[in-house]
Protein backbone atom coordinates (compact mmCIF):
# COMPACT_ATOMS: atom_id res chain seq x y z
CA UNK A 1 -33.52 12.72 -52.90
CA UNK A 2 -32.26 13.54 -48.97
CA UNK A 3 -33.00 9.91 -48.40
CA UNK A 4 -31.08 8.64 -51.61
CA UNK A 5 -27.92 11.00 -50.38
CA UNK A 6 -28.14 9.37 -46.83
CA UNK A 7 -27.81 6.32 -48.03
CA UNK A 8 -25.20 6.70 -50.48
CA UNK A 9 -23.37 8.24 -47.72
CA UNK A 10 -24.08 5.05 -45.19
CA UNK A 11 -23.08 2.78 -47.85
CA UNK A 12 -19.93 4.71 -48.44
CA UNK A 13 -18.97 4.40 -44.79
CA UNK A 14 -19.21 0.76 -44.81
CA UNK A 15 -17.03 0.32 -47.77
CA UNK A 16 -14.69 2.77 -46.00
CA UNK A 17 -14.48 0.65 -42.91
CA UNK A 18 -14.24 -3.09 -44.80
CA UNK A 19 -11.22 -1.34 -46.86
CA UNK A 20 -9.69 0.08 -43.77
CA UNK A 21 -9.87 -3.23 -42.07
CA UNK A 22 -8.71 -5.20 -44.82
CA UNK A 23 -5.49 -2.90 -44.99
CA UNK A 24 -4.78 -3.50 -41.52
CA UNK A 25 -5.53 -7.30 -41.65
CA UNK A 26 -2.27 -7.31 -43.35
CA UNK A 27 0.46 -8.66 -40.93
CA UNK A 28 -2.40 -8.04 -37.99
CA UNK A 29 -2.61 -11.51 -36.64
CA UNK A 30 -3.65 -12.60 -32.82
CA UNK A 31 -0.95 -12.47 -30.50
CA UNK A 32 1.00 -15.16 -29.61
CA UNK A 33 3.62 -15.57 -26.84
CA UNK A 34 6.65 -14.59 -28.15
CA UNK A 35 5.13 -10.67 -28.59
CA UNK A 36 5.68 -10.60 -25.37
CA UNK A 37 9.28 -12.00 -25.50
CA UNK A 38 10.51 -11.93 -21.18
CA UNK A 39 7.37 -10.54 -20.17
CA UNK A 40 6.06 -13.25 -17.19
CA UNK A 41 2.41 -13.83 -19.80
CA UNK A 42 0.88 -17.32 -20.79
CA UNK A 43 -2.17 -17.08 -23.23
CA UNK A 44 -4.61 -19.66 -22.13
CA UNK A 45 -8.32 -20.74 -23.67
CA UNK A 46 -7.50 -16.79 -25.86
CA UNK A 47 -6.85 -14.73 -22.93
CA UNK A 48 -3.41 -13.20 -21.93
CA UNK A 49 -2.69 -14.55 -18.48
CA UNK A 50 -0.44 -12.74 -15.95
CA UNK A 51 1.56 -15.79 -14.50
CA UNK A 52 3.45 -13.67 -11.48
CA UNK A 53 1.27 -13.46 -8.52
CA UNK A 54 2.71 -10.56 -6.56
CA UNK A 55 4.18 -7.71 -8.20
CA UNK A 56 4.44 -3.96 -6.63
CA UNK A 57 2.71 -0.92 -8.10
CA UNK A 58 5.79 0.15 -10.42
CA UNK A 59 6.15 -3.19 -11.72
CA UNK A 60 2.50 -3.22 -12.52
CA UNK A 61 2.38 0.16 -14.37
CA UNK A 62 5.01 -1.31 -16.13
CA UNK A 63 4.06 -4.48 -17.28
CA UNK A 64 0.40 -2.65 -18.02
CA UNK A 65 2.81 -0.36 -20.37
CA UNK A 66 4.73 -3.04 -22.40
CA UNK A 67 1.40 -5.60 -22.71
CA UNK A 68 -0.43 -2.82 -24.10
CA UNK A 69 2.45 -2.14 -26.74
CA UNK A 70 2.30 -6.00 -27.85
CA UNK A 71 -1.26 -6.19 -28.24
CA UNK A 72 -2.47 -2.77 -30.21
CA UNK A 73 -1.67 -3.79 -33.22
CA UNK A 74 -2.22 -7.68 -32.55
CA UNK A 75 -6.27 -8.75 -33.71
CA UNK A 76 -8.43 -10.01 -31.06
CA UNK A 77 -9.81 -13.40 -29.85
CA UNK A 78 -10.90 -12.94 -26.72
CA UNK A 79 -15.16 -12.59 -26.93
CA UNK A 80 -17.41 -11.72 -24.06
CA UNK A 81 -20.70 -9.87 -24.01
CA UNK A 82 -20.75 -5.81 -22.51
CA UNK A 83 -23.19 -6.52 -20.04
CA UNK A 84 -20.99 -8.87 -18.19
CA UNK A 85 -17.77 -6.55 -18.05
CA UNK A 86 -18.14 -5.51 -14.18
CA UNK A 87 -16.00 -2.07 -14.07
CA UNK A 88 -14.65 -0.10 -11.54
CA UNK A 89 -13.72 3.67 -10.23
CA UNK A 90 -13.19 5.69 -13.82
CA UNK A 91 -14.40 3.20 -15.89
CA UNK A 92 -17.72 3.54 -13.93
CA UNK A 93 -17.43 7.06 -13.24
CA UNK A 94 -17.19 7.54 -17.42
CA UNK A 95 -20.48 5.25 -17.78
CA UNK A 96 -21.64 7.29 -15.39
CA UNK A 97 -21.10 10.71 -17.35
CA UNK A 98 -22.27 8.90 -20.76
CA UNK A 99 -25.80 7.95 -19.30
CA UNK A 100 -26.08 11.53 -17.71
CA UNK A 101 -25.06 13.55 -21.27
CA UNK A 102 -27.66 10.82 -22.51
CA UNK A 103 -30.37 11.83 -20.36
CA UNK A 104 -29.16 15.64 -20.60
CA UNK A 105 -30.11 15.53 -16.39
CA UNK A 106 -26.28 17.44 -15.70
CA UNK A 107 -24.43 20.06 -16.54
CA UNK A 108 -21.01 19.48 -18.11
CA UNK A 109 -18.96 21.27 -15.29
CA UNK A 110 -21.14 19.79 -12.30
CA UNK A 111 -21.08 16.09 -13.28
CA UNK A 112 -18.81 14.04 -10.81
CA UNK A 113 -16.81 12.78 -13.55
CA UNK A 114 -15.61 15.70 -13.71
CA UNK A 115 -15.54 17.31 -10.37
CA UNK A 116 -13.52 14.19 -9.03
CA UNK A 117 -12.65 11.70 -11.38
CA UNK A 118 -10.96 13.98 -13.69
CA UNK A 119 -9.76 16.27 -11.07
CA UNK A 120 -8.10 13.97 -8.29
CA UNK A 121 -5.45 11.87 -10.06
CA UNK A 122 -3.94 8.78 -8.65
CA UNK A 123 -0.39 8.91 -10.24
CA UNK A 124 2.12 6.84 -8.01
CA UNK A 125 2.84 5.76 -4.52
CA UNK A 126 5.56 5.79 -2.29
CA UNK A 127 6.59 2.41 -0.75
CA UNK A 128 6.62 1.82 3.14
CA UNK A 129 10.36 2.58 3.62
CA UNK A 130 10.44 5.98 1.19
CA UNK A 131 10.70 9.37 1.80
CA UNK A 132 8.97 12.14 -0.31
CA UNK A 133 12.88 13.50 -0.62
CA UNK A 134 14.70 15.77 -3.76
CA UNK A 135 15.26 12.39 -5.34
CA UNK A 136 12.15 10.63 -5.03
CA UNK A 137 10.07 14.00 -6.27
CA UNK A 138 12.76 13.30 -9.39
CA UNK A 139 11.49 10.20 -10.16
CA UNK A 140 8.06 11.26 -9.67
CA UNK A 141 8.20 14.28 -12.24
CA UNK A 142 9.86 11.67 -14.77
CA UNK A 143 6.98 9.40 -14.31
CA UNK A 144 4.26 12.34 -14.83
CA UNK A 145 6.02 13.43 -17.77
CA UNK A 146 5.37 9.99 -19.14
CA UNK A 147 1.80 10.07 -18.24
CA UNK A 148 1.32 12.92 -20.58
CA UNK A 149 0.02 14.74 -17.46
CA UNK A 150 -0.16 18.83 -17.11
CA UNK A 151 2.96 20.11 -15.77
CA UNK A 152 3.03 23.72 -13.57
CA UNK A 153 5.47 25.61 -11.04
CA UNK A 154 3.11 24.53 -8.45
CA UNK A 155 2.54 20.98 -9.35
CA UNK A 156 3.99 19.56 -5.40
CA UNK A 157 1.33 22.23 -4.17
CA UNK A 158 -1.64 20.46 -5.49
CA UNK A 159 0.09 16.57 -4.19
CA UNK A 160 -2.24 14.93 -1.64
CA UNK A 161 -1.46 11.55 -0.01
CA UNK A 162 -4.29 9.08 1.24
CA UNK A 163 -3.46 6.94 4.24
CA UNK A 164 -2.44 4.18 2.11
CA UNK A 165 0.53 6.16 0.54
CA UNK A 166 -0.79 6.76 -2.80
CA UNK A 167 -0.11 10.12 -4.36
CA UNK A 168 -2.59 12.22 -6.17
CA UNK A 169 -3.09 15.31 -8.35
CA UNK A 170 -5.76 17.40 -6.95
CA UNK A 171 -7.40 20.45 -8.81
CA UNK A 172 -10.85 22.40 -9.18
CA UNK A 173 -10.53 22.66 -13.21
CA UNK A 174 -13.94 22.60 -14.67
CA UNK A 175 -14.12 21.14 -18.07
CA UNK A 176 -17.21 22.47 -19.86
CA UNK A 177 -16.66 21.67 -23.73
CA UNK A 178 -18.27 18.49 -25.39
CA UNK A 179 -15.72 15.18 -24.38
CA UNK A 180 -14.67 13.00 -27.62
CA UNK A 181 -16.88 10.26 -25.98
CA UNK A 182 -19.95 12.67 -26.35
CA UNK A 183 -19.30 12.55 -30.10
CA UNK A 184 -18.69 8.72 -29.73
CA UNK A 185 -21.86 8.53 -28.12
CA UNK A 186 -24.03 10.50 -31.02
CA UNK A 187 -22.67 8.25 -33.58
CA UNK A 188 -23.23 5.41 -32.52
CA UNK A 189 -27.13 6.20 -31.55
CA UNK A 190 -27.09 7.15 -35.54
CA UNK A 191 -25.21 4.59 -36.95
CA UNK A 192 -25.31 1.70 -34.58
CA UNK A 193 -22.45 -0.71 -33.26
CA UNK A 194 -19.63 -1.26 -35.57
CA UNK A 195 -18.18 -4.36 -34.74
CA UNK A 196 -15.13 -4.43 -37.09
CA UNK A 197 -14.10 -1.05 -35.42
CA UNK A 198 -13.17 -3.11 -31.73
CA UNK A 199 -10.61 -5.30 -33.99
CA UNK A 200 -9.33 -2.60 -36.27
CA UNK A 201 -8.27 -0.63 -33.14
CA UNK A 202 -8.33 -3.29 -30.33
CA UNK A 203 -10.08 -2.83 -27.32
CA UNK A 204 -7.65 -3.86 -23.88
CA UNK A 205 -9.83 -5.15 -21.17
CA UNK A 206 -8.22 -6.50 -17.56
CA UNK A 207 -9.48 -8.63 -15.40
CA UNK A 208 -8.48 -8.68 -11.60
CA UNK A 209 -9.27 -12.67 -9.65
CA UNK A 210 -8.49 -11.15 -6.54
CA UNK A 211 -11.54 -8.23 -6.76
CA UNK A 212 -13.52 -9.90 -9.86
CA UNK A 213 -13.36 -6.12 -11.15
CA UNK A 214 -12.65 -5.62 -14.79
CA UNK A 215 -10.37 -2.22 -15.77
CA UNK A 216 -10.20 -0.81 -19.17
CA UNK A 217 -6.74 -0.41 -20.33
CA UNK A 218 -7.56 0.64 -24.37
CA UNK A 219 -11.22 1.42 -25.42
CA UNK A 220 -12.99 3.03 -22.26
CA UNK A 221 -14.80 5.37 -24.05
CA UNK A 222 -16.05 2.65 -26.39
CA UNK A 223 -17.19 0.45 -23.41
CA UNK A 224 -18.59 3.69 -21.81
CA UNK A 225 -20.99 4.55 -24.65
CA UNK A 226 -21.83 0.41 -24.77
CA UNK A 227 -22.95 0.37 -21.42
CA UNK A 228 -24.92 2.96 -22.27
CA UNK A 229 -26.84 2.59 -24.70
CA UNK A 230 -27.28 -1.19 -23.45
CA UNK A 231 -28.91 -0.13 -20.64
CA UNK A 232 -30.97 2.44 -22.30
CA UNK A 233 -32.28 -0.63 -24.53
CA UNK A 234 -30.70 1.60 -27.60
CA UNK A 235 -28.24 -1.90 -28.59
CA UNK A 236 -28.83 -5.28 -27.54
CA UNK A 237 -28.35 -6.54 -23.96
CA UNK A 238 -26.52 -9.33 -25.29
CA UNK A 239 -24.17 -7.75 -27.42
CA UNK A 240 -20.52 -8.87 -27.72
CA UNK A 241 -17.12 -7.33 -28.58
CA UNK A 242 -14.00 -8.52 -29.62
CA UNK A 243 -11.11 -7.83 -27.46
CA UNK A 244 -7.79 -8.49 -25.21
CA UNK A 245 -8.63 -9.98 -22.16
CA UNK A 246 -5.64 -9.59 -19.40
CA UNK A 247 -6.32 -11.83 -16.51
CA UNK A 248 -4.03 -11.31 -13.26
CA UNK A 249 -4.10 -12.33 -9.57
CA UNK A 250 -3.40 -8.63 -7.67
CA UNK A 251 -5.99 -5.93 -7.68
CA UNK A 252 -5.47 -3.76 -10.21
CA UNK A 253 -2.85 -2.96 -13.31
CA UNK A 254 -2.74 0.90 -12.85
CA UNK A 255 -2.53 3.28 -9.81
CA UNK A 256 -6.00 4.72 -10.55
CA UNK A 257 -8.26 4.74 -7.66
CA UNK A 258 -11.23 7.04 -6.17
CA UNK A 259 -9.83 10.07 -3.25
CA UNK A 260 -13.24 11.14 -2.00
CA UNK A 261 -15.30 9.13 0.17
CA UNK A 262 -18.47 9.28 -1.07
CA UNK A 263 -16.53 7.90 -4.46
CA UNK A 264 -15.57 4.91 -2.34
CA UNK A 265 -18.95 4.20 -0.74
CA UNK A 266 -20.88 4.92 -4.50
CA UNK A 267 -22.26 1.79 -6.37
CA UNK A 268 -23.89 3.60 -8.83
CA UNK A 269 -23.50 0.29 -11.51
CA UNK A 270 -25.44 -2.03 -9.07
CA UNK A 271 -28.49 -2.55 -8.31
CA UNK A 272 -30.63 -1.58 -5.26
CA UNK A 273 -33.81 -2.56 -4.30
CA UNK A 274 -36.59 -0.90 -2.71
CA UNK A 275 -39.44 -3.14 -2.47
CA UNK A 276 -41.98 -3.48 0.22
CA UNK A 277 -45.35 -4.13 -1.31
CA UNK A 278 -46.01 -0.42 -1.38
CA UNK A 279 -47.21 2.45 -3.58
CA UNK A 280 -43.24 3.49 -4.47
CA UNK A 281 -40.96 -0.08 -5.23
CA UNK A 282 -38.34 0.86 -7.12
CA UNK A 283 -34.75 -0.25 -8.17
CA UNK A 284 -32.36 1.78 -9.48
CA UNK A 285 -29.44 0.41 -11.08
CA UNK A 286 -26.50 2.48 -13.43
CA UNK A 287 -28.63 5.56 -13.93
CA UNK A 288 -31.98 3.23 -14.78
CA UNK A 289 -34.83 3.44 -12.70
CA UNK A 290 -37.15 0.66 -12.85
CA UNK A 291 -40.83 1.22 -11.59
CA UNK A 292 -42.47 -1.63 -10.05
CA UNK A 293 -45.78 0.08 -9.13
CA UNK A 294 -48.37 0.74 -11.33
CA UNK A 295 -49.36 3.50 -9.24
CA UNK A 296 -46.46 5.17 -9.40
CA UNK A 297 -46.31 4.82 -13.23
CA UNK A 298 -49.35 6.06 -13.85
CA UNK A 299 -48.73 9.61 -11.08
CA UNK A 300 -45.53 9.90 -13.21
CA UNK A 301 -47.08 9.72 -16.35
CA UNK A 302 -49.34 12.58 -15.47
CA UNK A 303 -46.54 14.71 -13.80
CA UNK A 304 -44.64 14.46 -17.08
CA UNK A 305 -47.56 16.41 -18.75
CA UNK A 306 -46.04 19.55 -16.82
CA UNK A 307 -43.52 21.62 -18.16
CA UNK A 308 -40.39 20.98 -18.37
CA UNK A 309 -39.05 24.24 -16.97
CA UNK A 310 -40.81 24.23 -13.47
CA UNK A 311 -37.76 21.06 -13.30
CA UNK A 312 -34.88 21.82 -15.61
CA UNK A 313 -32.55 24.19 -14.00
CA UNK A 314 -34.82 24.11 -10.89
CA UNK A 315 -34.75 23.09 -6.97
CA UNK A 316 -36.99 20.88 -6.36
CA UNK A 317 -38.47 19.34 -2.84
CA UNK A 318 -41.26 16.55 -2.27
CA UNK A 319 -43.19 16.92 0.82
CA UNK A 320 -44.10 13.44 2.31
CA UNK A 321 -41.15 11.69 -0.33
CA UNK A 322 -41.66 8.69 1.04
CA UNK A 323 -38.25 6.41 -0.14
CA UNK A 324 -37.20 9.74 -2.19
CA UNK A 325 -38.74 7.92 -6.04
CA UNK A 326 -40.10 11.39 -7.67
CA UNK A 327 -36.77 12.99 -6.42
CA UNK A 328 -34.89 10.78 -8.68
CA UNK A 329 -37.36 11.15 -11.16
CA UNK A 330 -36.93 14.92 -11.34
CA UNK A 331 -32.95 14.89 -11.34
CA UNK A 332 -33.51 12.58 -14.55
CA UNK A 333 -35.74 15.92 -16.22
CA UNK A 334 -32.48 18.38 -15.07
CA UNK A 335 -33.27 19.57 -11.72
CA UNK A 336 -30.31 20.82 -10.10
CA UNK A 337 -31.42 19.67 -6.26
CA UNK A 338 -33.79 17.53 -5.14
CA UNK A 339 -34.92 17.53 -1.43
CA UNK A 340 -36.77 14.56 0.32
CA UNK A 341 -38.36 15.95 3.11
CA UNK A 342 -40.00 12.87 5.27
CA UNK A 343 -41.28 12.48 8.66
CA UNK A 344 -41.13 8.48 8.88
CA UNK A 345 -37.62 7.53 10.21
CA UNK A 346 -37.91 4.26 8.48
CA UNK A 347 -38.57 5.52 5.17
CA UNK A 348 -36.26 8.35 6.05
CA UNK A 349 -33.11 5.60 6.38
CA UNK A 350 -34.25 4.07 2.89
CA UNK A 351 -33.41 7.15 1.27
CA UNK A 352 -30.62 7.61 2.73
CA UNK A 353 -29.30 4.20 1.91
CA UNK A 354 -30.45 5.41 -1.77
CA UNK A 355 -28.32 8.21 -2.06
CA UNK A 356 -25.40 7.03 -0.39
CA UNK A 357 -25.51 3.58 -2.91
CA UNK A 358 -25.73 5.77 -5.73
CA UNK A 359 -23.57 8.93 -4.92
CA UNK A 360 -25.80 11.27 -5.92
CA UNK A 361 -24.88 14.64 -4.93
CA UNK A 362 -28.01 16.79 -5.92
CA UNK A 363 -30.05 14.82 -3.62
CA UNK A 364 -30.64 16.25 -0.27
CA UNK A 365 -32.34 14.62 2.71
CA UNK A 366 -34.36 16.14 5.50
CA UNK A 367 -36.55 14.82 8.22
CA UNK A 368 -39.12 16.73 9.66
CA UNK A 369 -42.71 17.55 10.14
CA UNK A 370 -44.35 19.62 8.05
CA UNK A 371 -46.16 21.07 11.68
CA UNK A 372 -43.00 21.88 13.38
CA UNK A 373 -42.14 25.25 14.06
CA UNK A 374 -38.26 24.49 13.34
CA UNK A 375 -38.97 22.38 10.21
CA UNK A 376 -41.10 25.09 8.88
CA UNK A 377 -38.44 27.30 9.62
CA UNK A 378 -35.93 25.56 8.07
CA UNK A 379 -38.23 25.59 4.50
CA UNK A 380 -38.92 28.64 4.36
CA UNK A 381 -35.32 29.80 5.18
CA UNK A 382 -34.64 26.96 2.29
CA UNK A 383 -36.86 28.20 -0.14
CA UNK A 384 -37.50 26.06 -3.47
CA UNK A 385 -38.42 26.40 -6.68
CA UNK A 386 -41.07 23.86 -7.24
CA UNK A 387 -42.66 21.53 -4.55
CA UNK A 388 -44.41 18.19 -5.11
CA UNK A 389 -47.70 17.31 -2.80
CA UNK A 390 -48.12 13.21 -4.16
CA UNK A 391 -50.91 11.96 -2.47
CA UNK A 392 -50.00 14.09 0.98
CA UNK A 393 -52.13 17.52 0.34
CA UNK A 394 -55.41 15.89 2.55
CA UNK A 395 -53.21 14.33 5.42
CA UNK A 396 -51.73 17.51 5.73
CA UNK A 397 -55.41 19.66 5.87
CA UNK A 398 -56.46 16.24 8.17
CA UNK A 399 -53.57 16.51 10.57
CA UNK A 400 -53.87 20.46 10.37
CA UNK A 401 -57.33 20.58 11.60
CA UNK A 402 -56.54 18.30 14.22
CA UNK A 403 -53.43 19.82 15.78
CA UNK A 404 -55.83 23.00 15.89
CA UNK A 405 -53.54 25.16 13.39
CA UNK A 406 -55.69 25.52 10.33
CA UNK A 407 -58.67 24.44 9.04
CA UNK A 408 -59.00 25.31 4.74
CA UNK A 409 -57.16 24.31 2.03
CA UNK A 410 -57.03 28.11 2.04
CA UNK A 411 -54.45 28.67 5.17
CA UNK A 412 -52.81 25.38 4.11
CA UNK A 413 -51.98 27.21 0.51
CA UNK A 414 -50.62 30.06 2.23
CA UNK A 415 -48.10 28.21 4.36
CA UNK A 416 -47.52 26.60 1.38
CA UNK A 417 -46.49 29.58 -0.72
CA UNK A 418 -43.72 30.46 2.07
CA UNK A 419 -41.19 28.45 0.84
CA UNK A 420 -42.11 28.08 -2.83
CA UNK A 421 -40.68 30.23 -6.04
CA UNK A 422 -41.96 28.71 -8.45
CA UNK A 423 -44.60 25.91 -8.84
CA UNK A 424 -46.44 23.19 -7.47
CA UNK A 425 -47.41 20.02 -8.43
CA UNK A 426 -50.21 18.55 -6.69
CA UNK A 427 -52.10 15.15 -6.07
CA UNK A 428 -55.63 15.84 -4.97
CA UNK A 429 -57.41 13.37 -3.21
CA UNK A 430 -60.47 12.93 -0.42
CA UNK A 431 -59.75 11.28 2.88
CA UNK A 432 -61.21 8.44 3.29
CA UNK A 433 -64.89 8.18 4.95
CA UNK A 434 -64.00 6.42 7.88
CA UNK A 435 -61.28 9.67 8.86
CA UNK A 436 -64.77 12.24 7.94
CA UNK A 437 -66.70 10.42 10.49
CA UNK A 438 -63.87 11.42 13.34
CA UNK A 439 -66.00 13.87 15.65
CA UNK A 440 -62.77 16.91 15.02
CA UNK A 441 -63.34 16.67 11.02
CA UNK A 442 -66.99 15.76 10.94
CA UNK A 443 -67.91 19.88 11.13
CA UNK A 444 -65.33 20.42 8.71
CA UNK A 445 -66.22 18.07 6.15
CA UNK A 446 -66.53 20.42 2.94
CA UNK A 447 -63.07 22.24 3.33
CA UNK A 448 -61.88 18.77 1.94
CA UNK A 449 -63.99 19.22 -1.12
CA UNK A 450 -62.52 19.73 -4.50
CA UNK A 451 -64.10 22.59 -5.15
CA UNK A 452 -62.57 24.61 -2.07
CA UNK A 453 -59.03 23.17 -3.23
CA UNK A 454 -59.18 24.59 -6.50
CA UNK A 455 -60.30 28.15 -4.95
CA UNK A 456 -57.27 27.86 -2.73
CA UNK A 457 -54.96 26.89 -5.27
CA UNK A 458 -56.35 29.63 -7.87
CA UNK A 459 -55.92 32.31 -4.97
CA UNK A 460 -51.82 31.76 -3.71
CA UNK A 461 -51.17 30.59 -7.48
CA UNK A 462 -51.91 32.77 -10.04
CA UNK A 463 -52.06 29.51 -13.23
CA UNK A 464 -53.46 26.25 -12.42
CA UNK A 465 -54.11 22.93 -14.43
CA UNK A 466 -55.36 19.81 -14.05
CA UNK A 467 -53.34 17.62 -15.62
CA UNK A 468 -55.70 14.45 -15.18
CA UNK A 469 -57.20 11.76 -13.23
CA UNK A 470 -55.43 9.39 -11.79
CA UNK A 471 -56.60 5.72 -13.09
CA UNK A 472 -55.05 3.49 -10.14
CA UNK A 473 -58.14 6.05 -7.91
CA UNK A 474 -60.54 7.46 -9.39
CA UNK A 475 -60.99 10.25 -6.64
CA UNK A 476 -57.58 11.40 -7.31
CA UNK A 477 -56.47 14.06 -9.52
CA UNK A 478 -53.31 15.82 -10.47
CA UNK A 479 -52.62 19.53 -10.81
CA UNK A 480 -49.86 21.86 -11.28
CA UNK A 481 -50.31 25.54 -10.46
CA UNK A 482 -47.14 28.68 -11.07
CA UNK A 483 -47.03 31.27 -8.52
């Protein structure tokens, strides 16, 4: 019977949508080039092409302004697939927030779309020769009021200018109710892609030749939850829309443009590479991480058997991170800081390249020995809530016994549990025979035993479990233990 109602209902919506877009199809014809009567546009091969080659920034907005109000009620011609739509600041940065209310990894309030997209507003700039005077600040009100932009008493208190002249609106709001696009995005998981909805209401894409950058001027949130669920493999990679495709020579049709630097520097939408023939080659491109080791696929499959809430909500470092992987990995299941703590330089300046490409703010970088009386200090002044060992836990009792400090899993456990709150998720493994035969560990062969590890874990961790073997080695085996 549920099922019957459902799909009465479905059917209903369809019927809705063909009579709603045979109502408008009434006088809604593709635009031709007298909508746009003195405006300097040629439409050429179905896209609108801006003829005028230089134009300043008020010009621009303006032109943007009276395009849009020929084309929203024009139908579209213009096809090209999602995937190929290459957007820039805002556009990106609302991807950005779809694919993180998608994953549920970020809070609301904390995600950088709305920390500094939505927060630091590019709204006009003053030309080389102007003054910020009585009359200029005029002009500049007018054009907010326009904008449909909050007015307050103390609106020339929260101006900031960049070096390049342009004028923003800076504040610390926090917005921390559900966005329409959040909605958006539900229904369209449900109900899939409806393609008449683009022409009904026309999406307005432009394209800039000068930075091959493509800027939504009607329909971001649409695009936004596309991109999404393209990526996510929810809608097909090759789906195309219908829409208005602006084409001009300068840079960009609108003022918009990123304040911070690390919103400069982030290229979160392409892809980097980290592949050296190791144990952790990854990419990472829009949010997507894509796994190219099977040995890393098969440690994360076991980690995932943990639960959830020694990660969501939680700090989280990895000890021996390598290029930083698992770090990423637990951001993705909601932890609010990851920390890659890594001795190698190398491997140290890989992550770092990481997070800067990306912009991801919960990821924190150290280097530093585990050994060194200031790094230890530094962790256990730093405390965390849950620490990953991957494949690190016998280097560290190796190196340990050699250095002279300690010489059981026992004492490694206990300077273990100084900077942990939490949990620990563990990688067991046995050095290798050739390292045994070394005349410092010969003596001290069984402390490396399984057997004394689990004793050491049970005693600084109150709950342990193995959560399996690993498959890529069959020596190995993964635990997680709560304090």
């Amino acid at each position: 019977m549920t099922d019957n109602i459902r799909g009465f209902f479905k059917k209903n919506i369809l019927l809705s949508t063909i009579k709603l877009f045979c109502k408008r199809i009434r006088g809604f014809r593709p635009p031709r080039e007298s909508d746009f009567k003195e405006l300097p546009v040629k439409i050429i091969k179905k896209k609108i092409v801006i003829i005028t080659p230089v134009l300043n920034y008020d010009e621009r907005f303006e032109l943007r302004k009276n395009i849009y109000i020929a084309l929203r009620d024009k139908l579209p011609q213009y096809t090209v697939k999602v995937k190929d739509l290459n957007v820039g600041y805002y556009d990106k940065c609302l991807w950005r927030y779809v694919e993180e209310i998608y994953n549920g990894s970020c809070e609301r309030g904390d995600a950088c779309w709305n920390k500094y997209a939505q927060n630091n507003k590019c709204v006009d700039r003053l030309e080389d020769s102007e003054n910020f005077d009585i009359q200029r600040k005029n002009r500049f009100l007018n054009k907010i009021k326009k904008s449909h932009l909050s007015l307050d008493d103390e609106i020339f208190k929260r101006i900031s200018f960049d070096e390049d002249n342009f004028i923003y609106i800076r504040s610390k709001d926090r917005y921390h109710k559900p966005y329409k696009v959040e909605f958006l995005l539900k229904a369209v998981r449900k109900n899939g892609w409806n393609a008449l909805e683009s022409q009904c209401n026309p999406m307005i894409i432009g394209y800039s030749k000068a930075t091959g950058i493509h800027q939504v001027i009607s329909g971001r949130h649409r695009l936004a939850v596309l991109k999404c669920l393209i990526n996510r493999g929810i809608l097909n990679k090759n789906l195309k829309i219908r829409c208005h495709y602006i084409e001009y020579h300068f840079d960009t049709l609108s003022y918009t443009r990123p304040y911070f630097e690390q919103c400069k520097a982030c290229h979160w939408n392409e892809e980097i590479v980290l592949n050296g023939n190791t144990h952790q080659d990854f990419s990472v491109k829009a949010g997507r991480i894509d796994v190219l080791s099977k040995e890393t696929i098969d440690k994360w499959s076991l980690i995932n058997k943990a639960p959830d809430n020694i990660f969501r909500g939680k700090t989280i470092i990895d000890i021996g991170a390598y290029r930083g992987l698992y770090c990423l990995k637990v951001l993705e299941k909601g932890a609010v800081k990851a920390t890659v703590f890594e001795p190698s330089e190398q491997l140290f300046a890989d992550a770092l390249k990481l997070k800067k490409h990306i912009g991801e703010e919960r990821l924190y970088l150290y280097q530093g020995d585990f050994y060194n009386s200031c790094d230890r200090q530094h962790l256990i002044e730093n405390k965390h809530d849950t620490a990953l060992f991957l494949g690190i836990i016998h280097h560290l009792l190796r190196i340990g016994i050699q250095k002279r400090l300690l010489y059981t899993f026992e004492e490694l456990m206990s300077k273990i549990a100084e900077f942990v709150n939490c949990a620990v998720i563990i990688e067991f493994a046995m050095p290798k025979e050739d390292s045994l035969n070394l005349p410092e560990l010969r003596e001290h062969r069984k402390a490396f035993s399984r057997s004394s590890f689990e004793e050491a874990l049970s005693k600084r961790f109150s709950k342990y479990k193995r959560l399996g073997r690993c498959k890529y080695r069959r020596d190995r085996f993964m635990y997680y233990a709560l304090k």
